[in-house]
N, C-alpha and C. Protein backbone atom coordinates (compact mmCIF):
# COMPACT_ATOMS: atom_id res chain seq x y z
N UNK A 1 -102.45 26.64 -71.59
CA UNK A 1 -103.62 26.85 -72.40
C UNK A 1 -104.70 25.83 -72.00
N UNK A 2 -105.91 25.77 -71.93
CA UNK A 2 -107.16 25.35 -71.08
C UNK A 2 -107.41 24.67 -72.63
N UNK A 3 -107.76 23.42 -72.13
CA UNK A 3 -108.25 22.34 -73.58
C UNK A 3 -109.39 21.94 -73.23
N UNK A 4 -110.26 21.44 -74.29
CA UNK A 4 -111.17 20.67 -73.82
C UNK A 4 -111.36 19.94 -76.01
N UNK A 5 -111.87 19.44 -75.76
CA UNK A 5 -112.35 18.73 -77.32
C UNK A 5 -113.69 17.37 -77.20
N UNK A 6 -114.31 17.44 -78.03
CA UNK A 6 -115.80 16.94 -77.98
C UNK A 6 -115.21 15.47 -78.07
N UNK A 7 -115.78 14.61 -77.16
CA UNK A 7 -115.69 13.31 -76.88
C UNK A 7 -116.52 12.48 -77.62
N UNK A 8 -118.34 12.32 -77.13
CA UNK A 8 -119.02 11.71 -77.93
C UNK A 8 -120.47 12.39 -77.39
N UNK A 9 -121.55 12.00 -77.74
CA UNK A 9 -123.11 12.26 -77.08
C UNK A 9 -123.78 10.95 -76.24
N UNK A 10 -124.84 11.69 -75.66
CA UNK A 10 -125.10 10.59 -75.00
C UNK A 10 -126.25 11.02 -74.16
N UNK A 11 -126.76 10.12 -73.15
CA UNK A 11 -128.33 10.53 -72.68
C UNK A 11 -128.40 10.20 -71.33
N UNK A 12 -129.22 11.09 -70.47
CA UNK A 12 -128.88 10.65 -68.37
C UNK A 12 -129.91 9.44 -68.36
N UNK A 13 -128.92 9.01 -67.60
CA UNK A 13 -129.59 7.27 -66.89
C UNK A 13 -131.28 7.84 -66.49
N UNK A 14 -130.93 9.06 -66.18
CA UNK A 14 -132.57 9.19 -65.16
C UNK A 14 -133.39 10.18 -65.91
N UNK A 15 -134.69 10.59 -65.71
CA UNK A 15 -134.74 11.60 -66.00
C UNK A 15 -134.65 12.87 -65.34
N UNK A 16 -134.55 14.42 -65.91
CA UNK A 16 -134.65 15.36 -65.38
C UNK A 16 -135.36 16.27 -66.12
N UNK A 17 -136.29 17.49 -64.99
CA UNK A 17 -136.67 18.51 -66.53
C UNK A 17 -135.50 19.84 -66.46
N UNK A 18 -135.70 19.91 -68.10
CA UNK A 18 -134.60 20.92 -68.80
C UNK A 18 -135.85 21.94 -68.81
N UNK A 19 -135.90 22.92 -68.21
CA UNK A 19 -136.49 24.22 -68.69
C UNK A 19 -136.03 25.08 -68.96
N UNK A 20 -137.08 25.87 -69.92
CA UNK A 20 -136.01 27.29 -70.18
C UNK A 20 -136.78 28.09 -69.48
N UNK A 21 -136.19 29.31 -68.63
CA UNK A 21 -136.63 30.48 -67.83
C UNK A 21 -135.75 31.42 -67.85
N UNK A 22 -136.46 32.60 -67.32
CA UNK A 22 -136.20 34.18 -67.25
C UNK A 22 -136.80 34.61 -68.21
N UNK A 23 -136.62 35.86 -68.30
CA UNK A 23 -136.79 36.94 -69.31
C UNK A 23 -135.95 36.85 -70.62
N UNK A 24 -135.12 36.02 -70.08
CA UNK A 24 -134.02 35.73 -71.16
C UNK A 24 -133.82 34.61 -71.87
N UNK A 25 -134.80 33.77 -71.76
CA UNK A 25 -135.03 32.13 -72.06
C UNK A 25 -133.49 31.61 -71.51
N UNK A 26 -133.07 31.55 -70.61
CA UNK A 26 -131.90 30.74 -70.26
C UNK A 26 -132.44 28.98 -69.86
N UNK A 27 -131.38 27.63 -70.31
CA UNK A 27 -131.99 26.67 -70.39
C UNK A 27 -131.39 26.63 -68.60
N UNK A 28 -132.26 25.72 -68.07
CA UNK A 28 -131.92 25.45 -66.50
C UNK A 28 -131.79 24.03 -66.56
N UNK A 29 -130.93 22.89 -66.15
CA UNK A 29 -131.49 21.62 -65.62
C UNK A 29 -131.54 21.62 -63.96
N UNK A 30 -133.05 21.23 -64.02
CA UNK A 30 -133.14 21.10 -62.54
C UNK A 30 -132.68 20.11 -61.82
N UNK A 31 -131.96 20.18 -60.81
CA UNK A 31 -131.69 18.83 -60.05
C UNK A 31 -132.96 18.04 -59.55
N UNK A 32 -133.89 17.47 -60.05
CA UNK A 32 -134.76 16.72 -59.87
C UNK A 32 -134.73 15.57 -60.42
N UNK A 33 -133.68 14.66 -60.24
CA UNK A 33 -133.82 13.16 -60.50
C UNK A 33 -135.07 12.64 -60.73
N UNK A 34 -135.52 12.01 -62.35
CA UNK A 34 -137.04 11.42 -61.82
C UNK A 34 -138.40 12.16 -62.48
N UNK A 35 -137.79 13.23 -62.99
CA UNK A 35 -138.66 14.06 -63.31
C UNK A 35 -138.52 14.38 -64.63
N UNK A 36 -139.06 14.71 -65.44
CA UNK A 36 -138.84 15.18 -67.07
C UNK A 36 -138.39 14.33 -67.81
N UNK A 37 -137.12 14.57 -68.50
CA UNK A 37 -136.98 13.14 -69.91
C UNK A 37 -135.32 12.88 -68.95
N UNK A 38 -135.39 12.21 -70.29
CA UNK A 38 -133.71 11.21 -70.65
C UNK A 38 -132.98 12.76 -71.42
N UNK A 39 -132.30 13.78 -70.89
CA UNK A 39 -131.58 14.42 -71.41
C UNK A 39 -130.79 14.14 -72.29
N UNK A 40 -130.82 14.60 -73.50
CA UNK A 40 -129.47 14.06 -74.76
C UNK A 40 -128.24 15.13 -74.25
N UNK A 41 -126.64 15.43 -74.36
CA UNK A 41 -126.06 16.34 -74.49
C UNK A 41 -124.82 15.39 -75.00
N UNK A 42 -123.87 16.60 -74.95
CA UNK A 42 -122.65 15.96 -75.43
C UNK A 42 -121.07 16.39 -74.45
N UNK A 43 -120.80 14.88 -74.31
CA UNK A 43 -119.59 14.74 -73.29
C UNK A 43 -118.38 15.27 -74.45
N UNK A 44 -117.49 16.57 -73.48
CA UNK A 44 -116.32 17.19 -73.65
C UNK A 44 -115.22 16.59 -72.53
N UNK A 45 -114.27 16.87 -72.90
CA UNK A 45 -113.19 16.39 -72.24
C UNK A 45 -112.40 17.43 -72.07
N UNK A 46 -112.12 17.93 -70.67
CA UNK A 46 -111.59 19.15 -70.45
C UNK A 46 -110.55 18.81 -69.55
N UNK A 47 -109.36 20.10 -69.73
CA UNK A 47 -108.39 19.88 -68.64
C UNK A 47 -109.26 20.94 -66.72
N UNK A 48 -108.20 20.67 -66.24
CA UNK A 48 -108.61 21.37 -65.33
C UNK A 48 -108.67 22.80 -65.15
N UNK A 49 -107.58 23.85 -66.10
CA UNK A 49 -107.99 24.83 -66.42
C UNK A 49 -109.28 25.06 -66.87
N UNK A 50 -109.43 24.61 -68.04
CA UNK A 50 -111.01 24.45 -68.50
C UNK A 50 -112.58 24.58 -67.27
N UNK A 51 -111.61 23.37 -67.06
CA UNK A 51 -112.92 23.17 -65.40
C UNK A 51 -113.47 24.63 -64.84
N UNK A 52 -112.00 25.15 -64.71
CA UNK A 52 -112.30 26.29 -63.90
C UNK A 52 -113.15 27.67 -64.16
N UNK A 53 -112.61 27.51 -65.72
CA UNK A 53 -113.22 28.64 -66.45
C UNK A 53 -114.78 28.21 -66.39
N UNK A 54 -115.04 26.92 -66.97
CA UNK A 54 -116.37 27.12 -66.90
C UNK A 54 -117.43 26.83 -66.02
N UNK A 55 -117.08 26.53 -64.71
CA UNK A 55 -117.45 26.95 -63.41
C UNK A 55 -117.57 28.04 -63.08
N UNK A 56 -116.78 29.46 -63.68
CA UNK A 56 -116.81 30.78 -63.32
C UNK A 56 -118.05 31.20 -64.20
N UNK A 57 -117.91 30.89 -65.65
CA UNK A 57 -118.94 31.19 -66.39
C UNK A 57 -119.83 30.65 -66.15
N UNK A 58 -120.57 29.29 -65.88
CA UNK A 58 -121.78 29.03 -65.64
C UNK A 58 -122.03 29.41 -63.89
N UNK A 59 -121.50 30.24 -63.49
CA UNK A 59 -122.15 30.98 -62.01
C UNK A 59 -121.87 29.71 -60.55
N UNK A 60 -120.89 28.75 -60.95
CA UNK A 60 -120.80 27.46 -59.96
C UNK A 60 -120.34 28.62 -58.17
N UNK A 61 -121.35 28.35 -57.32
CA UNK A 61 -122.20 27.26 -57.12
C UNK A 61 -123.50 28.46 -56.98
N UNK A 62 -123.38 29.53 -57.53
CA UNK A 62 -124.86 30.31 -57.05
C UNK A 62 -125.81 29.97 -57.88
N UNK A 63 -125.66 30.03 -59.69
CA UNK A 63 -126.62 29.98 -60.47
C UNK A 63 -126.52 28.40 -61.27
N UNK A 64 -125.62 27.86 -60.93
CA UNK A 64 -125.12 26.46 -61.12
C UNK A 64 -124.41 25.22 -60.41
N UNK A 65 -124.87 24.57 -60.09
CA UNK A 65 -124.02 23.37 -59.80
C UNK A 65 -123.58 22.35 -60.23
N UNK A 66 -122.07 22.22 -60.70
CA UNK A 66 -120.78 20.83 -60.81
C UNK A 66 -121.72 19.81 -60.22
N UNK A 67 -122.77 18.43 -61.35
CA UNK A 67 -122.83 17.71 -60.62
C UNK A 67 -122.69 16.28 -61.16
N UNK A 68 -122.29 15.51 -60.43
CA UNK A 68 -121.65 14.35 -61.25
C UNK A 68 -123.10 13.34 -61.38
N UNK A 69 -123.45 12.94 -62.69
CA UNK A 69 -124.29 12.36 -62.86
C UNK A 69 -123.96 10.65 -64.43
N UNK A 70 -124.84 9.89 -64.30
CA UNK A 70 -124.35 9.37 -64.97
C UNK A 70 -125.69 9.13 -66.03
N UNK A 71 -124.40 8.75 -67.30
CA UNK A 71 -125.21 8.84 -68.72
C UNK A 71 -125.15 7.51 -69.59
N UNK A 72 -125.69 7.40 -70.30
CA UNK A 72 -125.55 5.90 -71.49
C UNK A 72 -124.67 6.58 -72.72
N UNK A 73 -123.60 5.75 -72.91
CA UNK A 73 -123.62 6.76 -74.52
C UNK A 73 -124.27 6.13 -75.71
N UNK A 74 -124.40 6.79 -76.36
CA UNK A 74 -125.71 6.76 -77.70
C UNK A 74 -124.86 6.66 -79.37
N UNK A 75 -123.03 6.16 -79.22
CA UNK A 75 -122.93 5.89 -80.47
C UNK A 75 -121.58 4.92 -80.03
N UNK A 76 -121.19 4.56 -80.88
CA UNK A 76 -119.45 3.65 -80.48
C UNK A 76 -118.31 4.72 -81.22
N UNK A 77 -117.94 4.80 -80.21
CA UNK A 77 -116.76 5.78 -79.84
C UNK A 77 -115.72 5.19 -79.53
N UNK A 78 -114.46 5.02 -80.29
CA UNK A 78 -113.24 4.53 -79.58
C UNK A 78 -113.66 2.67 -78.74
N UNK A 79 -113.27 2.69 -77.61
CA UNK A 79 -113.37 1.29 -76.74
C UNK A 79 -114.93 1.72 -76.07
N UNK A 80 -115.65 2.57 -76.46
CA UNK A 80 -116.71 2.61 -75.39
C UNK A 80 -117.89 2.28 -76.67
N UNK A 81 -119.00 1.04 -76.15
CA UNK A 81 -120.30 0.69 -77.20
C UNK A 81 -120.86 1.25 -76.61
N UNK A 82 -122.31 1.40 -77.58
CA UNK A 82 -123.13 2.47 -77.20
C UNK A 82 -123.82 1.29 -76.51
N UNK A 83 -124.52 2.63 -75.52
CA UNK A 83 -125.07 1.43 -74.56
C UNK A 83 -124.38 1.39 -72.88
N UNK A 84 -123.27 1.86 -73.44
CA UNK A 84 -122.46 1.60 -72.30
C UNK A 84 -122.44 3.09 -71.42
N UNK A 85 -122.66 2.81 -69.83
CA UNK A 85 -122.50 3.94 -68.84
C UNK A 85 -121.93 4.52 -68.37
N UNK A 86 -121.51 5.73 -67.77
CA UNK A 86 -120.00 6.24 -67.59
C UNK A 86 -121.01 7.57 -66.64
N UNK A 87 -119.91 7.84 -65.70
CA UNK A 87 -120.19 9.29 -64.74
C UNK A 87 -119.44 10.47 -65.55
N UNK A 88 -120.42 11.35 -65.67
CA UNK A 88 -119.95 12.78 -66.30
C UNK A 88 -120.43 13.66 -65.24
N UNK A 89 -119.58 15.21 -65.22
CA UNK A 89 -120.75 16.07 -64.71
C UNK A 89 -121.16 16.56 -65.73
N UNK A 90 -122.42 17.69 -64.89
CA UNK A 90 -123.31 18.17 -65.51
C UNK A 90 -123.15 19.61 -64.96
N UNK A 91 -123.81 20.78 -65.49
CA UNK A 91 -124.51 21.80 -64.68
C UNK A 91 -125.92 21.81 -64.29
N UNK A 92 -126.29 22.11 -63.62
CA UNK A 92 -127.50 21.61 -62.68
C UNK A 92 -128.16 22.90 -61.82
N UNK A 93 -129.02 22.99 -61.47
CA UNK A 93 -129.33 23.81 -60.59
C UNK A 93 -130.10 23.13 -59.17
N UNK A 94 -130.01 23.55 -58.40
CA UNK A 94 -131.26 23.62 -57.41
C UNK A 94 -131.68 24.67 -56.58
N UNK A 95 -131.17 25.97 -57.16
CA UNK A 95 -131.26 27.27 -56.76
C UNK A 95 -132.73 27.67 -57.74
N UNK A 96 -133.89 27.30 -57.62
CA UNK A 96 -134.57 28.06 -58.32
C UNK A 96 -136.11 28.24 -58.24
N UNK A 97 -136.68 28.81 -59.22
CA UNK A 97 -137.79 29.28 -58.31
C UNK A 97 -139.02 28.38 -58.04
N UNK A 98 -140.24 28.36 -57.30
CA UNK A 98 -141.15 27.69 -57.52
C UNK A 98 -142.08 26.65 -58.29
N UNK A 99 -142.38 27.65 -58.96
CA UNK A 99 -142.52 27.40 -60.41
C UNK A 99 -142.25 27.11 -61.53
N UNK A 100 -140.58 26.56 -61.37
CA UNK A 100 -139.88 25.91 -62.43
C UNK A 100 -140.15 24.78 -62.41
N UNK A 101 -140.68 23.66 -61.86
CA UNK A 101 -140.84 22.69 -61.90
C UNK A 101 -141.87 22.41 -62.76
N UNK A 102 -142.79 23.51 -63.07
CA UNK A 102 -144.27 23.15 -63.60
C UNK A 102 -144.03 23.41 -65.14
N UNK A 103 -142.79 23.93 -65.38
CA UNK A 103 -142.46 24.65 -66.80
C UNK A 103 -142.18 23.55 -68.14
N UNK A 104 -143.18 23.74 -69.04
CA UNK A 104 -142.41 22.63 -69.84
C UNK A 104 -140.88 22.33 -69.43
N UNK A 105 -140.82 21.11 -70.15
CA UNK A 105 -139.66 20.20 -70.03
C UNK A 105 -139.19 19.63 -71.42
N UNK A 106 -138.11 19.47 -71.88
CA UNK A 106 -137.36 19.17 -73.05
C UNK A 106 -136.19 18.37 -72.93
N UNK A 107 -136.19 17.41 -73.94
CA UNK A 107 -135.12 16.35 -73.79
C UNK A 107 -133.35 16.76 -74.47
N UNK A 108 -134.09 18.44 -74.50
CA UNK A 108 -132.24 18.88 -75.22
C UNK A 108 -132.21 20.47 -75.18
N UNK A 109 -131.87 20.84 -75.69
CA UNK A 109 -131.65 21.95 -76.04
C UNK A 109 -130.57 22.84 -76.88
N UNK A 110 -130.79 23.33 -77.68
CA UNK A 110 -129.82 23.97 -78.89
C UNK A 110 -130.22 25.19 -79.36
N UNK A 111 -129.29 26.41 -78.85
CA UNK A 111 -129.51 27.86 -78.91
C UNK A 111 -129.70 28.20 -80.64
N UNK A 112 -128.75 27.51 -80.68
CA UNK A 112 -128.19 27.81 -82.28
C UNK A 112 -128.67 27.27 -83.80
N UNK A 113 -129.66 25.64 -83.28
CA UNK A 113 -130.19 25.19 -84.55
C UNK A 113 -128.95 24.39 -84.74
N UNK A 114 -127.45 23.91 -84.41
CA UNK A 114 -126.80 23.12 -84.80
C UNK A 114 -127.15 21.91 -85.34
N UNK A 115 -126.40 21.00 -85.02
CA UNK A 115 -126.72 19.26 -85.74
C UNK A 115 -126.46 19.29 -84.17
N UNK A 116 -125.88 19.26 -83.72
CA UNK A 116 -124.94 18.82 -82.15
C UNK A 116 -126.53 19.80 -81.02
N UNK A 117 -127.11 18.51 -80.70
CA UNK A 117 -128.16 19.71 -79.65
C UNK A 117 -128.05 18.83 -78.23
N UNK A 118 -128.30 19.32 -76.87
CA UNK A 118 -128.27 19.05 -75.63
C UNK A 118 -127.49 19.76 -74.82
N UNK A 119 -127.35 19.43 -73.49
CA UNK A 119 -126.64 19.97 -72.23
C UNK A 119 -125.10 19.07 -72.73
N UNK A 120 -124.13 20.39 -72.20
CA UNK A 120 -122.88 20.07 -71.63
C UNK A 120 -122.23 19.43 -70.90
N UNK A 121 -122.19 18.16 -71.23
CA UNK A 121 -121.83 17.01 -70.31
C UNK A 121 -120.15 17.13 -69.83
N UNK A 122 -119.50 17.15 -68.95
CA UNK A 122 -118.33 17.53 -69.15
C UNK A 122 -117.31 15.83 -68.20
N UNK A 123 -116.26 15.46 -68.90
CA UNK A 123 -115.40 14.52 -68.05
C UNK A 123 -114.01 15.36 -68.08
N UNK A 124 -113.99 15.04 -66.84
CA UNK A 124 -112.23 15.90 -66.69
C UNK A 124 -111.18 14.77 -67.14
N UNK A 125 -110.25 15.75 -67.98
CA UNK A 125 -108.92 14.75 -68.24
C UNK A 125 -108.48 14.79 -67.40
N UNK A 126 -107.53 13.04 -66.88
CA UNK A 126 -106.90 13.35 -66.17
C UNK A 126 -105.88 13.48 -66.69
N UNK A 127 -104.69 14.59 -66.43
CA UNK A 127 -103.31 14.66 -66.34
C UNK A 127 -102.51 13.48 -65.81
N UNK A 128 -101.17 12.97 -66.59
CA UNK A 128 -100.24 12.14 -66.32
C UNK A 128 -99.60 12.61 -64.37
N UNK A 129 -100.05 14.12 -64.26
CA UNK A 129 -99.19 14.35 -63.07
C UNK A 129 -100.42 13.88 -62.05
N UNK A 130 -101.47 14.29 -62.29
CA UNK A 130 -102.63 13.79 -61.30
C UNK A 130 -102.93 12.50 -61.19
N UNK A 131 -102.25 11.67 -62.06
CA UNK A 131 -102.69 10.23 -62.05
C UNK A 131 -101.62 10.04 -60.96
N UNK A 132 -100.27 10.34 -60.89
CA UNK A 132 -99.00 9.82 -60.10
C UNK A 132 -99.64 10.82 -58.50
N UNK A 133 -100.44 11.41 -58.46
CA UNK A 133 -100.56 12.35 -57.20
C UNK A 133 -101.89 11.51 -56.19
């Protein structure tokens, strides 16, 4: 069974812009280091099943790219203070069109109106067998 469970939130070291595009308002982060805000999202902790699934669903590598980026986290969680930096991936694009770059830009995004708003930050668990491998 494919796990994953919400870790904590938190914000990218750099900036990037988050646009939304298509016909369909889909949110994009562009791989443009440097550009747009401090993204907020929230780090999940997934097994590697997980991984896989949602690499298939977010289109990895045509309409998305697995990319490892690093974030601050933004509350105290367990042994980690806020404040403190850590490498997550992300989904990302750099498949896209022209004109996305010029598109507003937003420091989150939330389809739904939740409390919980931003990009899907994801850290893979490691497994006891992958640690010995």
């Amino acid at each position: 069974m494919a796990r994953q469970s919400f870790s904590l939130t938190a914000c990218t070291t750099q900036k990037y812009p988050l646009v939304i595009a298509t016909q369909h308002n889909i949110p994009f982060l562009l791989n443009i280091p440097g550009n747009g805000h401090r993204i907020q999202g929230e780090i999940y902790e997934v097994d590697e099943q997980m991984l896989k699934f949602l690499d298939a669903f977010e289109g990895v590598p045509t309409m998305y790219q697995r990319t490892p980026i690093m974030v601050e986290v933004m509350e105290v969680v367990k042994d980690l203070e806020a404040g403190s930096s850590r490498e997550v991936y992300v989904y990302s694009t750099q498949t896209y069109k022209p004109d996305w770059p010029l598109l507003p830009s937003y420091g989150s995004y939330d389809s739904i109106g939740g409390s919980r708003a931003g990009v899907l930050l994801l850290e893979k668990h490691v497994t006891d067998k992958e640690a010995r491998d």
